[in-house]
C-alpha atoms as a PDB file:
ATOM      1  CA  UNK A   1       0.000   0.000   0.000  1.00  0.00           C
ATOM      2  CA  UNK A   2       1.620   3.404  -1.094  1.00  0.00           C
ATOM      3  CA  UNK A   3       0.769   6.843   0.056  1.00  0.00           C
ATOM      4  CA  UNK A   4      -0.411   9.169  -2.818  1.00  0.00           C
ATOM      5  CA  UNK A   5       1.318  13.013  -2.579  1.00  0.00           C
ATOM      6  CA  UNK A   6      -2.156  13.950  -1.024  1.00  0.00           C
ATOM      7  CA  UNK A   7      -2.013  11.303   1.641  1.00  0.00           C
ATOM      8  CA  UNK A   8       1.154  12.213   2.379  1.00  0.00           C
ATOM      9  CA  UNK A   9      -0.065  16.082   2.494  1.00  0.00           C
ATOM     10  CA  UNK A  10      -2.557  15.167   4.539  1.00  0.00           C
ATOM     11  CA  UNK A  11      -1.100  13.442   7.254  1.00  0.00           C
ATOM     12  CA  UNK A  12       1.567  16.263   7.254  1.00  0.00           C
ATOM     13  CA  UNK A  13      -1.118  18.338   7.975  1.00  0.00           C
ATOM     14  CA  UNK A  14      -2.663  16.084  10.443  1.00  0.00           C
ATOM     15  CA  UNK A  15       0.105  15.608  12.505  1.00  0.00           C
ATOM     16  CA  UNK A  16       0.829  19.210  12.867  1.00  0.00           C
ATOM     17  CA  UNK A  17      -1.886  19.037  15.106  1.00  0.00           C
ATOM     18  CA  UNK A  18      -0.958  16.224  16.783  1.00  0.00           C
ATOM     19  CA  UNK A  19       2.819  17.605  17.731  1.00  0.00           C
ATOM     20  CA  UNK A  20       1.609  19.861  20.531  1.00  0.00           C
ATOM     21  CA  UNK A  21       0.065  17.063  22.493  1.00  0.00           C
ATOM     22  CA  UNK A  22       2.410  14.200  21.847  1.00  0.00           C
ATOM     23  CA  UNK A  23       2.342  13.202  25.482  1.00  0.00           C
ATOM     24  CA  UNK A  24      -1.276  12.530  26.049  1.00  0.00           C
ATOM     25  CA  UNK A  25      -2.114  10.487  22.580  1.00  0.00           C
ATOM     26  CA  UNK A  26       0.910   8.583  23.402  1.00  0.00           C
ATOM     27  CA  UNK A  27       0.478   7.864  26.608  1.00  0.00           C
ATOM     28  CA  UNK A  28      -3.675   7.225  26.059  1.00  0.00           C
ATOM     29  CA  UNK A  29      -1.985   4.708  22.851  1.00  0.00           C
ATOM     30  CA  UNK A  30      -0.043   2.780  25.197  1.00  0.00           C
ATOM     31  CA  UNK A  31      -2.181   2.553  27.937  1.00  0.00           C
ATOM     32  CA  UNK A  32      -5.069   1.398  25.573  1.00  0.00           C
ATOM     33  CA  UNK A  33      -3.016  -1.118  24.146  1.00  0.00           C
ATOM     34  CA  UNK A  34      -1.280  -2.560  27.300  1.00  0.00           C
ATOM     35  CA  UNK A  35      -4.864  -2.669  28.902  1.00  0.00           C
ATOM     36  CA  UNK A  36      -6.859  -4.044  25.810  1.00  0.00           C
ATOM     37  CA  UNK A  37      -4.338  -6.315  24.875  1.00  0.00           C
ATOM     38  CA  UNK A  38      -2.557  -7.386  27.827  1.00  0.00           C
ATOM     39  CA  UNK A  39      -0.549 -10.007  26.083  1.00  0.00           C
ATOM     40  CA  UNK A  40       2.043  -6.963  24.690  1.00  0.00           C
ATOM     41  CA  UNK A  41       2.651  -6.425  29.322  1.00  0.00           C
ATOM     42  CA  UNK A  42       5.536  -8.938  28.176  1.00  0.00           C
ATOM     43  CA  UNK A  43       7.646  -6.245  27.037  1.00  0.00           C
ATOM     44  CA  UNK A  44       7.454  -3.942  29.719  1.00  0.00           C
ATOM     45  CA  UNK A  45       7.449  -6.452  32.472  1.00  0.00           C
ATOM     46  CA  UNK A  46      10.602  -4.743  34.021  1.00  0.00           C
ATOM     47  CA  UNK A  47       7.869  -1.555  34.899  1.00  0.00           C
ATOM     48  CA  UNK A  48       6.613  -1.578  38.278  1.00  0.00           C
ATOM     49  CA  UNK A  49       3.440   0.099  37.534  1.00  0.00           C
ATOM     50  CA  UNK A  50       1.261  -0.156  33.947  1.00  0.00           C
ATOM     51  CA  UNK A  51      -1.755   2.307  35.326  1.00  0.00           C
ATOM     52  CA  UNK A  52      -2.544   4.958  32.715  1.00  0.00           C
ATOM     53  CA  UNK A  53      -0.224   8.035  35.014  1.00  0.00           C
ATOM     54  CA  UNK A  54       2.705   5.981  34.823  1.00  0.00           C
ATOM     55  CA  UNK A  55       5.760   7.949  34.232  1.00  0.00           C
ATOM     56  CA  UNK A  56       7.051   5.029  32.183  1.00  0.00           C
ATOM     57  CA  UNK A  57       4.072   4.825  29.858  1.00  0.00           C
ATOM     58  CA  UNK A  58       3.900   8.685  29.803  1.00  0.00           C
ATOM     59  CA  UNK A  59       7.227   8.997  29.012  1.00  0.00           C
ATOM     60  CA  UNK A  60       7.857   5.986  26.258  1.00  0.00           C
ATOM     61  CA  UNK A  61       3.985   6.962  25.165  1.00  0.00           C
ATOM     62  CA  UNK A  62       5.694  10.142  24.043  1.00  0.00           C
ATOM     63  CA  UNK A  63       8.927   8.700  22.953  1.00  0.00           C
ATOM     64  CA  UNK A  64       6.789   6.688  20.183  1.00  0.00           C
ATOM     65  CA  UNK A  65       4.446   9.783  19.046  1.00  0.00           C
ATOM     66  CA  UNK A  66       7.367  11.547  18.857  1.00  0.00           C
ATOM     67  CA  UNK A  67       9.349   8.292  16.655  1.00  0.00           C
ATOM     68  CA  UNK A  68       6.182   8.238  14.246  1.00  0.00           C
ATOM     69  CA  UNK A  69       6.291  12.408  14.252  1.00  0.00           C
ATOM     70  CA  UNK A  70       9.910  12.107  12.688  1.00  0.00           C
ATOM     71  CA  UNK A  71       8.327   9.260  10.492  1.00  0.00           C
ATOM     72  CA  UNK A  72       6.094  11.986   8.921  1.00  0.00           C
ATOM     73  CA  UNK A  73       9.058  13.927   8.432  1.00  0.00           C
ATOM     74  CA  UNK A  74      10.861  10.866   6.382  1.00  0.00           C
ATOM     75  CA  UNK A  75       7.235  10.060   5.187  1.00  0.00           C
ATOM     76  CA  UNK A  76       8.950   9.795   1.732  1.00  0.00           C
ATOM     77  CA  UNK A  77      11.607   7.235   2.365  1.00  0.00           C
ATOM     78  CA  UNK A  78       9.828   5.074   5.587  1.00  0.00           C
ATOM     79  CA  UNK A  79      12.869   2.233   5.082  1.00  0.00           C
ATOM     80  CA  UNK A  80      15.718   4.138   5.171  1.00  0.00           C
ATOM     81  CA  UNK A  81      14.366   6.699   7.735  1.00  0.00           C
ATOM     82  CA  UNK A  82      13.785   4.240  10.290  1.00  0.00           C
ATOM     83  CA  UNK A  83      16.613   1.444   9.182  1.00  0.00           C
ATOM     84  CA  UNK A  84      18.014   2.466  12.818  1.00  0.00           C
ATOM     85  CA  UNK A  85      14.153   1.964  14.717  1.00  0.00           C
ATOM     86  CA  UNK A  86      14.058  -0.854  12.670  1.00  0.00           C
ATOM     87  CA  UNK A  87      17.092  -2.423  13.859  1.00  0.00           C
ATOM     88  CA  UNK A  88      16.326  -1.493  17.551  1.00  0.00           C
ATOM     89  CA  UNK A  89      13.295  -3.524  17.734  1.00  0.00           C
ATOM     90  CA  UNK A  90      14.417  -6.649  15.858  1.00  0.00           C
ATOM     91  CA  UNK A  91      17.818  -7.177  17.392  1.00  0.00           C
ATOM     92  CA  UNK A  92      17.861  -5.640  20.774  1.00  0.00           C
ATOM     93  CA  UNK A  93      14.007  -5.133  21.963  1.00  0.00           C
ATOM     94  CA  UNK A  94      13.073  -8.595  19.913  1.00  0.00           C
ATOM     95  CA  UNK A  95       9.678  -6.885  19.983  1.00  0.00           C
ATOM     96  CA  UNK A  96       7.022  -9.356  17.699  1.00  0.00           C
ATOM     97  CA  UNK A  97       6.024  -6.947  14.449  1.00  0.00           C
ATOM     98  CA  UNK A  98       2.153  -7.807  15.230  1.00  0.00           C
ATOM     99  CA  UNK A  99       2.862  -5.467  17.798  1.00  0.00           C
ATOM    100  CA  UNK A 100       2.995  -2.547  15.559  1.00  0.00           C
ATOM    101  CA  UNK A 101      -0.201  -2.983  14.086  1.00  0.00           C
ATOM    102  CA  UNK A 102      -1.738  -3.251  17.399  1.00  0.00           C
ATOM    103  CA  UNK A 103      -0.657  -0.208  18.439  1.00  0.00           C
ATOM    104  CA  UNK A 104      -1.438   1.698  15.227  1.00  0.00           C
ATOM    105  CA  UNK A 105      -4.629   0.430  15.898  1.00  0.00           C
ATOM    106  CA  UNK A 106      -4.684   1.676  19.718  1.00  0.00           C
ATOM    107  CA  UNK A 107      -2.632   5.302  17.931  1.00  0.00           C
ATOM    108  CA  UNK A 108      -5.759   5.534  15.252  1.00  0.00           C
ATOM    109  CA  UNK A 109      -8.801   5.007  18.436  1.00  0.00           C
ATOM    110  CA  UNK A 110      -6.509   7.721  20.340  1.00  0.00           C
ATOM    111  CA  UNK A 111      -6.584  10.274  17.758  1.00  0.00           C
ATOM    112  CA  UNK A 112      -9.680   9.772  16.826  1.00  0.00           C
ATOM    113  CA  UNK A 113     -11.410  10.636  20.365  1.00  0.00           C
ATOM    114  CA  UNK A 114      -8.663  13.226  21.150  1.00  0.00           C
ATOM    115  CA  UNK A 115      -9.167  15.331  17.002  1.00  0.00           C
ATOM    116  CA  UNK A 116     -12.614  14.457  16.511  1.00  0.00           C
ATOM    117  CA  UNK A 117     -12.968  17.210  14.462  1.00  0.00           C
ATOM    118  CA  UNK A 118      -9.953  16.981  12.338  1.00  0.00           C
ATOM    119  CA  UNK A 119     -10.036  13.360  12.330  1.00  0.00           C
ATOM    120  CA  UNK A 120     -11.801  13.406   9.001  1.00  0.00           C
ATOM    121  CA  UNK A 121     -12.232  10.230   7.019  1.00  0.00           C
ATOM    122  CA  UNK A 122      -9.977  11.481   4.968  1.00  0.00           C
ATOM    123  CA  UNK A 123      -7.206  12.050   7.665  1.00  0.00           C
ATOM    124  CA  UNK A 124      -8.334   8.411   8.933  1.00  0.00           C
ATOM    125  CA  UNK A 125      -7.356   6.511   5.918  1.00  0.00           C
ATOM    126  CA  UNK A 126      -4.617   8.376   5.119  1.00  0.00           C
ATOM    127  CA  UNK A 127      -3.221   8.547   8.610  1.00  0.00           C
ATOM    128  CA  UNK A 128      -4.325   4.463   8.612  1.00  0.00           C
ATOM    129  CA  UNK A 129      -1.952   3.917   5.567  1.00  0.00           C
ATOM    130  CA  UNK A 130       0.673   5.878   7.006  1.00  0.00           C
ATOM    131  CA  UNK A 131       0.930   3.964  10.407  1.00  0.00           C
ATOM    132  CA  UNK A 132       1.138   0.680   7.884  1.00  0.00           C
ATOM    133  CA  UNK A 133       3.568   1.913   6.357  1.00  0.00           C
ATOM    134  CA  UNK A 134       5.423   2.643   9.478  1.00  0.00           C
ATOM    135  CA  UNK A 135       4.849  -0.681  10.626  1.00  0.00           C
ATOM    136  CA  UNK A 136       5.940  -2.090   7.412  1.00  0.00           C
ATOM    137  CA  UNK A 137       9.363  -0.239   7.660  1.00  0.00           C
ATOM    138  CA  UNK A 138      10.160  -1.127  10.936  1.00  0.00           C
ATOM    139  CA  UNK A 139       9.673  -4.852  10.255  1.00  0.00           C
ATOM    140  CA  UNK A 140      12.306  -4.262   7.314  1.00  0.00           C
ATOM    141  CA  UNK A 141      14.591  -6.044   9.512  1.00  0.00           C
ATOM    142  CA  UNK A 142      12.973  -9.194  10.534  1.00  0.00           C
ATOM    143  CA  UNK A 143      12.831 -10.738   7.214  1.00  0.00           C
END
C-alpha cells in the first residue's frame, strides 16, 4: 500500500496538530493497548506500575508519538528513515512486528477521540496507511 502526494499532504497536515500534544495520545496509545491487549505487558514487564499516570508509559507513550512524528518527516523514504528503529526492535528489543499494528490500531482510536474534528475520514485513511507503512518499515529487519 503506497501513500499518494495527497495522503502524504494530509497526514503532514494532520500531525501538525498532533505535535503539541504528543504526550497525552501517546500515553492514552499505550495505555489502551497494554490494557486491551494485555498479552504486549511482556515487554514492559521490568515496569513496576502499567496504570494509565505511569511515568514510564507517559514517558515511552511520548517517545513513540514523537518516533512516528519524525516518520512523517521521512514520510517519503519510511525504510531508510527508520533502518536504525528498525534495527532497535528486531535485534535488541526482539519486539514481535504484530505489535505494531496493534498499536497503530490503539494510535488511530486515540486520535480519533482526542481530534474528533480533524479526524476526518480522509485524515483516517490516510493517517491508517501511514501507520502501515510505518509498521511495514520497521519490520524491514525481521525478514
Amino acid at each position: 500500500m503506497s501513500l499518494s502526494d495527497k495522503d502524504k499532504d494530509t497526514v503532514r497536515l494532520f500531525w501538525s496538530k498532533v505535535a503539541g500534544n504528543t504526550e497525552a495520545v501517546g500515553t492514552n496509545a499505550l495505555y489502551r493497548m497494554l490494557t486491551v491487549y494485555p498479552q504486549t505487558k511482556t515487554y514492559f514487564a521490568h515496569w513496576k506500575d502499567l496504570g494509565p499516570g505511569s511515568p514510564n508509559i507517559r514517558k515511552h507513550g511520548k517517545t513513540v508519538i514523537n518516533g512516528i512524528g519524525a516518520a512523517v518527516a521521512k514520510i517519503d523514504d519510511l525504510q531508510k528513515g527508520l533502518l536504525t528503529l528498525s534495527e532497535l526492535h528486531a535485534f535488541q528489543l526482539r519486539v514481535d512486528p504484530t505489535n505494531f499494528k496493534i498499536l497503530n490500531h490503539c494510535i488511530l482510536v486515540v486520535l480519533a477521540i482526542t481530534f474528533p474534528a480533524e479526524f476526518t475520514p480522509e485524515a483516517h485513511v490516510a493517517v491508517d496507511k501511514f501507520l502501515a507503512a510505518v509498521a511495514l518499515a520497521l519490520s524491514d529487519k525481521y525478514r
